[in-house]
Protein backbone atom coordinates (compact mmCIF):
# COMPACT_ATOMS: atom_id res chain seq x y z
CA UNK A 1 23.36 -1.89 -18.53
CA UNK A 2 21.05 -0.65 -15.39
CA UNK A 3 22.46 -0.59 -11.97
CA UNK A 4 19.56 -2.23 -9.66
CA UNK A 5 20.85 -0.95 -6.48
CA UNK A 6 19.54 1.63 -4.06
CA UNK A 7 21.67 4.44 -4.83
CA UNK A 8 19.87 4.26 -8.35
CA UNK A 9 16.17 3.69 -7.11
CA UNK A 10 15.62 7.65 -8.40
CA UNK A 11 16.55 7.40 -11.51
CA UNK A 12 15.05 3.89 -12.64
CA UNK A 13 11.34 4.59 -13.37
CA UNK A 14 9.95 2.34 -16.12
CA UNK A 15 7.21 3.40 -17.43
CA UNK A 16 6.10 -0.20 -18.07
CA UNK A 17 5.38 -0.75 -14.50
CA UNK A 18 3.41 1.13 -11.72
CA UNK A 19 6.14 3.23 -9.31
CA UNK A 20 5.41 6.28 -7.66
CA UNK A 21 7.09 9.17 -8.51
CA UNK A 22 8.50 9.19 -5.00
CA UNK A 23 10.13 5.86 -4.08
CA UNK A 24 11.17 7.44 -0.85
CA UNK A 25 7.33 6.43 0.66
CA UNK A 26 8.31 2.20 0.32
CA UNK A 27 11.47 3.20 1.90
CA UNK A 28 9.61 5.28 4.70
CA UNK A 29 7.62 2.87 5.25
CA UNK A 30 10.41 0.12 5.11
CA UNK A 31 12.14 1.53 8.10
CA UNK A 32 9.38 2.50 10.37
CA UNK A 33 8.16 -0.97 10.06
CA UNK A 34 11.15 -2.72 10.82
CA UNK A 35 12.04 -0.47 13.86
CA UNK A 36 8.59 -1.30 15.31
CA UNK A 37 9.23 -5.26 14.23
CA UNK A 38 12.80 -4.85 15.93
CA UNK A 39 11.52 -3.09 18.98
CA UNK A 40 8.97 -5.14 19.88
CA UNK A 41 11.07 -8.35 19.24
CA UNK A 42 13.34 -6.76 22.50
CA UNK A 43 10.29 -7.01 24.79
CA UNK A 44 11.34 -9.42 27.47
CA UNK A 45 7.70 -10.32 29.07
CA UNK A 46 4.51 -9.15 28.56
CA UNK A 47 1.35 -8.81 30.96
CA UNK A 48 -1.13 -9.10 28.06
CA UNK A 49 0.66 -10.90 25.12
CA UNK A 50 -2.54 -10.90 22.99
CA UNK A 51 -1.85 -7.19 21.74
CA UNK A 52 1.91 -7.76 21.58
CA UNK A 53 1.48 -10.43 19.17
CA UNK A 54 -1.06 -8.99 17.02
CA UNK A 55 1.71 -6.17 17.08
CA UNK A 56 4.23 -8.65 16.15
CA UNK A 57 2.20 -9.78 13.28
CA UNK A 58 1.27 -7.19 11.67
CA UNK A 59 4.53 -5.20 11.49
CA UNK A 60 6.22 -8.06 10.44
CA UNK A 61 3.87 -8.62 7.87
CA UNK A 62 3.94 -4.60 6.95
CA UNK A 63 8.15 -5.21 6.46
CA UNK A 64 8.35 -8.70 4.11
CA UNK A 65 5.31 -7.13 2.20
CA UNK A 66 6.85 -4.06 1.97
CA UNK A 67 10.18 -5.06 0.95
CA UNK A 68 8.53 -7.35 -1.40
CA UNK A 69 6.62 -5.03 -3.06
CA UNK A 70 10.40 -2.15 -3.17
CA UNK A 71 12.08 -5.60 -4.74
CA UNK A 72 10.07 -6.24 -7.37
CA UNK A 73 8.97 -2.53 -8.62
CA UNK A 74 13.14 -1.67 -7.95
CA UNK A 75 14.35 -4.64 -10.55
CA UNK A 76 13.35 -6.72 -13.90
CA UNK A 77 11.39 -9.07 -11.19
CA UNK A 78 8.16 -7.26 -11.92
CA UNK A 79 8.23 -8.50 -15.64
CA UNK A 80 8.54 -11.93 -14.57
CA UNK A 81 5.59 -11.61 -12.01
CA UNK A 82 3.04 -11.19 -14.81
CA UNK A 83 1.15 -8.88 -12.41
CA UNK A 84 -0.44 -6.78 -14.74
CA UNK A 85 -2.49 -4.13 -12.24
CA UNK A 86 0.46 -2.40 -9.75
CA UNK A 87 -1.40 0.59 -9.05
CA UNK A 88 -4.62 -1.47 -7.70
CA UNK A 89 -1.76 -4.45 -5.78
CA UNK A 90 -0.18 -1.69 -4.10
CA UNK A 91 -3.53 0.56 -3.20
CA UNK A 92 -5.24 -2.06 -1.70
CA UNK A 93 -2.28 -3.42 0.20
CA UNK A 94 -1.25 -0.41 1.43
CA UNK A 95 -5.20 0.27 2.55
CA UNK A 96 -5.16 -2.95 4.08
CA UNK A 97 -1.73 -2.48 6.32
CA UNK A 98 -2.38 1.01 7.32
CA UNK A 99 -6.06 -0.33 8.87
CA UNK A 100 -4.06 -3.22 10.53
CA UNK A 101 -0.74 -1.17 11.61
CA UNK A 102 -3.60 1.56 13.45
CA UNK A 103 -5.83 -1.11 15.15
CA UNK A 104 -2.40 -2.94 16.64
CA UNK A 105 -0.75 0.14 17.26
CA UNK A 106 -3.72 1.55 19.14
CA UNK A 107 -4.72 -2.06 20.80
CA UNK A 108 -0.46 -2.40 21.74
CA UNK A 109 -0.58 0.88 22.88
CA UNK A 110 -3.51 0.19 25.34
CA UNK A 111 -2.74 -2.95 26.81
CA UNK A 112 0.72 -3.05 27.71
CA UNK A 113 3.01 -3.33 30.44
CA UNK A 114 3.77 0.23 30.48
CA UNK A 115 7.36 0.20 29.39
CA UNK A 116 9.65 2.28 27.51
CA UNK A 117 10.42 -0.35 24.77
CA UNK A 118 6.93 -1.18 24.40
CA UNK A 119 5.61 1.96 24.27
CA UNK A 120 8.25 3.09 21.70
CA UNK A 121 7.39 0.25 19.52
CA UNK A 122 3.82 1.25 19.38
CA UNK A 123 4.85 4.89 18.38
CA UNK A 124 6.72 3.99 15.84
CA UNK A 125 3.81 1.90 14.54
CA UNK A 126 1.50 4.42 14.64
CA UNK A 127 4.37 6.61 12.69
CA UNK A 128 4.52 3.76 10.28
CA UNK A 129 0.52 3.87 10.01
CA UNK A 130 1.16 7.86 9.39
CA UNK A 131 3.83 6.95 6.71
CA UNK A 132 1.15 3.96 4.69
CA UNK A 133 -1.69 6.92 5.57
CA UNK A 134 0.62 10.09 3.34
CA UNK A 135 0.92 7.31 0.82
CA UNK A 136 -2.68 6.27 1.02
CA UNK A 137 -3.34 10.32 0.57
CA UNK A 138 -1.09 10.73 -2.17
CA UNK A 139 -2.22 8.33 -4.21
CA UNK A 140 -5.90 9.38 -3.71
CA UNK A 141 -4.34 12.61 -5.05
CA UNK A 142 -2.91 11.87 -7.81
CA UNK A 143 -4.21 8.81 -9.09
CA UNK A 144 -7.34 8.63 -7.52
CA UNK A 145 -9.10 5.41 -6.31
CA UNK A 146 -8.28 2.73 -8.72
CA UNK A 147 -11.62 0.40 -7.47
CA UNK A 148 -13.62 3.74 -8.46
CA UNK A 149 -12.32 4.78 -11.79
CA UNK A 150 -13.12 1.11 -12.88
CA UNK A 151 -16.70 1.38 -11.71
CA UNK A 152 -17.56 4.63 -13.17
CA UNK A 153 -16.33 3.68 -16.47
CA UNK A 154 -18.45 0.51 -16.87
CA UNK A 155 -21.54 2.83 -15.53
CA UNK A 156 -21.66 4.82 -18.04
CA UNK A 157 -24.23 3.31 -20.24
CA UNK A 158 -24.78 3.20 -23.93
CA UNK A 159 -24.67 6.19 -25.89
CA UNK A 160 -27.76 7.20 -27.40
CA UNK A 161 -28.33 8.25 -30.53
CA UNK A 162 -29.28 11.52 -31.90
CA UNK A 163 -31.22 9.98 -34.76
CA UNK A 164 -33.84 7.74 -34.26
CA UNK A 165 -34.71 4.82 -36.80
CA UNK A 166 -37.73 4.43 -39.26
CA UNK A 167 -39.81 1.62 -38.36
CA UNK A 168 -39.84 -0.28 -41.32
CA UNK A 169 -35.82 0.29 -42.17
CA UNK A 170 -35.73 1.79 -45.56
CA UNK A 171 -34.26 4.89 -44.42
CA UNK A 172 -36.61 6.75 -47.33
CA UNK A 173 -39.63 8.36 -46.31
């Protein structure tokens, strides 16, 4: 019997089911978002609320996904999903946050009401965007661009042949 808890997240890697070799990036990721989430939940008032709930939004988002996506690939959940394609789920999600965490980040970041807990909330969303841009990276690295691998493969064409066939198909000449 498999322990499904955190302290065993190393050493349960199926082989059935897309995980990184390095957990520790959903975890990364995990906390940075939350800390921005949690930061900018403590802002009292804001000048320009616009950017502060975009903020909101998206780092929110970035956490439930996030610990969605550690819950299922961490325990037998996966199998019931019947989600067939993890490394193209998790590649374009992870695409997808990292554009939205930089574009509130920066956008929180410009229009706020200059104070320390804002401002600290937007840092550590841009150091969450960091963390989803390593992954983002390593992935590229190692896997390579699932969207791209898919294309090339159906480019390739028919193969030719080397011989070429009589025209009247008797073979004997």
């Amino acid at each position: 019997m498999q322990c499904w808890c955190f302290a065993a997240v190393w050493d349960i890697i199926d082989t059935n089911v897309y995980v990184y070799s390095n957990v520790g990036f959903y975890l990364y990721r995990q906390i940075l978002s939350f800390l921005a989430f949690v930061l900018e939940e403590i802002v009292n008032s804001c000048s320009s609320c616009g950017p502060l709930y975009f903020f909101e939004f998206v780092s929110c988002t970035a956490f439930l996904f996030t610990l969605l996506l550690l819950i299922l690939l961490i325990t037998p959940l996966y199998q019931k999903v019947g989600i067939t394609c993890w490394p193209e789920l998790d590649f374009g999600y992870t695409v997808a946050i990292l554009v939205l965490f930089i574009l509130a980040s920066v956008v929180f970041l410009a229009d706020n009401s200059g104070t320390s807990v804002e401002s600290t909330a937007a840092v550590f969303g841009i150091l969450a965007s960091l963390a989803f841009l390593v992954d983002v990276g390593l992935f590229i690295k190692t896997k390579g661009i699932p969207c791209a691998k898919k294309k090339q493969e159906t480019t390739t064409g028919p193969v030719t042949e080397s011989e070429k066939l009589n025209a009247n198909g008797s073979g004997n000449e």
